[in-house]
C-alpha atoms as a PDB file:
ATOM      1  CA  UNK A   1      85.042 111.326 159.785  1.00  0.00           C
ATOM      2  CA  UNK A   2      85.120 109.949 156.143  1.00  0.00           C
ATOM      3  CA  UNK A   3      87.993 106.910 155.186  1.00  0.00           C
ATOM      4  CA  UNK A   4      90.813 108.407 153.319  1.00  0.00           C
ATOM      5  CA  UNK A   5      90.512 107.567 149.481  1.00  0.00           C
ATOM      6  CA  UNK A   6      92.873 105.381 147.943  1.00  0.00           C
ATOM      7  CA  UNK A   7      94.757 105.822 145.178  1.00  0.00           C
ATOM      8  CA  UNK A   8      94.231 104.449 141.959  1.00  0.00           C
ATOM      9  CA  UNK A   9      96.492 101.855 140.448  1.00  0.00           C
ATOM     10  CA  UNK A  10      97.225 104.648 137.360  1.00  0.00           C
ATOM     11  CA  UNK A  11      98.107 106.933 139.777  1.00  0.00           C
ATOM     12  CA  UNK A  12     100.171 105.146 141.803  1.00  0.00           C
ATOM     13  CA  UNK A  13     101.971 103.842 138.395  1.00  0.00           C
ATOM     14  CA  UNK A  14     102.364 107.755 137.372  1.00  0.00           C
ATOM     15  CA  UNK A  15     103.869 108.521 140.782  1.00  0.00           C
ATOM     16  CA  UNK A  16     106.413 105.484 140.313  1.00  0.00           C
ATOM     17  CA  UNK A  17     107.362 107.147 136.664  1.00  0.00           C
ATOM     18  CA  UNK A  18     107.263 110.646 138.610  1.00  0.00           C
ATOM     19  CA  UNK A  19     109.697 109.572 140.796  1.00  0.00           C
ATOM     20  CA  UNK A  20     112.530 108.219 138.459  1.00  0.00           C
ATOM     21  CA  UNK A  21     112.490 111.642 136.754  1.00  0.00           C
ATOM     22  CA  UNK A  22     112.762 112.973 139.940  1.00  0.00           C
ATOM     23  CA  UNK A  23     115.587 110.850 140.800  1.00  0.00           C
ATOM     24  CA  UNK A  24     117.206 110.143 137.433  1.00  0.00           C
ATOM     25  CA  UNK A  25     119.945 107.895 137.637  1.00  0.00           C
ATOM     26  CA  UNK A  26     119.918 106.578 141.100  1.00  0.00           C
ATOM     27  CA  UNK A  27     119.824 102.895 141.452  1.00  0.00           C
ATOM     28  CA  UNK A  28     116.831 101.216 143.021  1.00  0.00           C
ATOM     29  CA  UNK A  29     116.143  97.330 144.020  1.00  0.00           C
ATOM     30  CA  UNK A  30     112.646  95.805 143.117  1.00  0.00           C
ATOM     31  CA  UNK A  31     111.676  95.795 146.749  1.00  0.00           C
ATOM     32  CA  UNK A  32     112.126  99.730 147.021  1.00  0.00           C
ATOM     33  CA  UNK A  33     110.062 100.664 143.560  1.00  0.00           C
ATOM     34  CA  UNK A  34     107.180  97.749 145.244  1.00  0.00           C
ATOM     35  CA  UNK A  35     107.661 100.511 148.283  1.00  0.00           C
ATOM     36  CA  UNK A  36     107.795 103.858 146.799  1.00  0.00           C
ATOM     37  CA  UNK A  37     104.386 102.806 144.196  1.00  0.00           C
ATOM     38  CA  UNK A  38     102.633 100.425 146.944  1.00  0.00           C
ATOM     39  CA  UNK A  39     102.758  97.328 144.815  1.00  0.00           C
ATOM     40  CA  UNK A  40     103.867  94.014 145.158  1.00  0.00           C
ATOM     41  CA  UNK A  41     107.133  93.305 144.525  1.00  0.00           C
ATOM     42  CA  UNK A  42     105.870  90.400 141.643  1.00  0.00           C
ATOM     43  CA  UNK A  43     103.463  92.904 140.096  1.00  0.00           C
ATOM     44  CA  UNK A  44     107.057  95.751 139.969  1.00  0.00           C
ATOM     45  CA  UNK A  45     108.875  93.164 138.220  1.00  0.00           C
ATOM     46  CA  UNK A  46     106.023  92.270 135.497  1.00  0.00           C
ATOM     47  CA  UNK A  47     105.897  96.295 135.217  1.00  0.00           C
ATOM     48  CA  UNK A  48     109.676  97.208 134.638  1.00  0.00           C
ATOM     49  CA  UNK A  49     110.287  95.409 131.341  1.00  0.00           C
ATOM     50  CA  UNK A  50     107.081  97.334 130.124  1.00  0.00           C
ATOM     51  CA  UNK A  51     108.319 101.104 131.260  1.00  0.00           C
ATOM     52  CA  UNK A  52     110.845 102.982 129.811  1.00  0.00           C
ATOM     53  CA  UNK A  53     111.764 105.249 133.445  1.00  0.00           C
ATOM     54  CA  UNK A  54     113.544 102.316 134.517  1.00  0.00           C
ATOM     55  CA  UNK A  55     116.282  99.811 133.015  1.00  0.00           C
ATOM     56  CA  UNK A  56     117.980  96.843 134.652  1.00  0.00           C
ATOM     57  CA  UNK A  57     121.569  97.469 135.674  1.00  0.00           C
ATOM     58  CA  UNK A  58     121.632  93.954 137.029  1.00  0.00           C
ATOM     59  CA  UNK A  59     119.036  90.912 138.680  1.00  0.00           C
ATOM     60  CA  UNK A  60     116.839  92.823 141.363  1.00  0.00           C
ATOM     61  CA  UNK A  61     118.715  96.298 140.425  1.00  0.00           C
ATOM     62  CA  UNK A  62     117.006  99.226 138.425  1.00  0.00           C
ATOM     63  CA  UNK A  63     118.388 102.357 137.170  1.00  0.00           C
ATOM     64  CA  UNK A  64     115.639 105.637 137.233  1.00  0.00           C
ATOM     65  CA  UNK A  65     116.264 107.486 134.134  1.00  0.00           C
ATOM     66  CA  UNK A  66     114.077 110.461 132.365  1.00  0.00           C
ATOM     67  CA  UNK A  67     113.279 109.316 128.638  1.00  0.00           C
ATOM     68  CA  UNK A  68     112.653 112.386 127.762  1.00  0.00           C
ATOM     69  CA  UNK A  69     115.735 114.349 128.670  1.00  0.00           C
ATOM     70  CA  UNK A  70     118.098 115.335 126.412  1.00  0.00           C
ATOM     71  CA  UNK A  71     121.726 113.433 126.026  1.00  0.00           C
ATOM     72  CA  UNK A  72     124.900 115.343 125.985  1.00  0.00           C
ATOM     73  CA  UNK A  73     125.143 114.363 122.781  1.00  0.00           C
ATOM     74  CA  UNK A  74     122.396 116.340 121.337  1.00  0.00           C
ATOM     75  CA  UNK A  75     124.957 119.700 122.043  1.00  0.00           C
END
């Protein structure tokens, strides 16, 4: 039987973006994003000020958020 292929690291980035759209505006700690994209926690935290699918409620807690949906406002 052949190994199982890894994932790349831009896939595993695109599946942490797919996932906040997924679950727009739950609240996630660091630890749980380091889970869901199979990352370490240190390389999450360099990550998050970079993306715009996640933004800091408070230390250690992220909000998932679509950037591309439409506000309320836009009605």
């Amino acid at each position: 039987t052949a190994p199982e292929k890894k994932k790349t690291q831009k896939a595993r980035w695109r599946d942490l973006e797919a996932h906040a759209v997924e679950h727009a505006f739950e609240q996630f700690t660091t630890a749980q994003l380091a889970e869901i994209g199979g990352f370490s926690t240190g390389t999450v935290l360099k990550w998050l000020p970079t993306t715009r699918y996640y933004s800091k409620v408070k230390r250690g807690l992220y909000e998932a958020r679509d950037p591309w949906a439409k506000s309320d406002k836009s009605k």
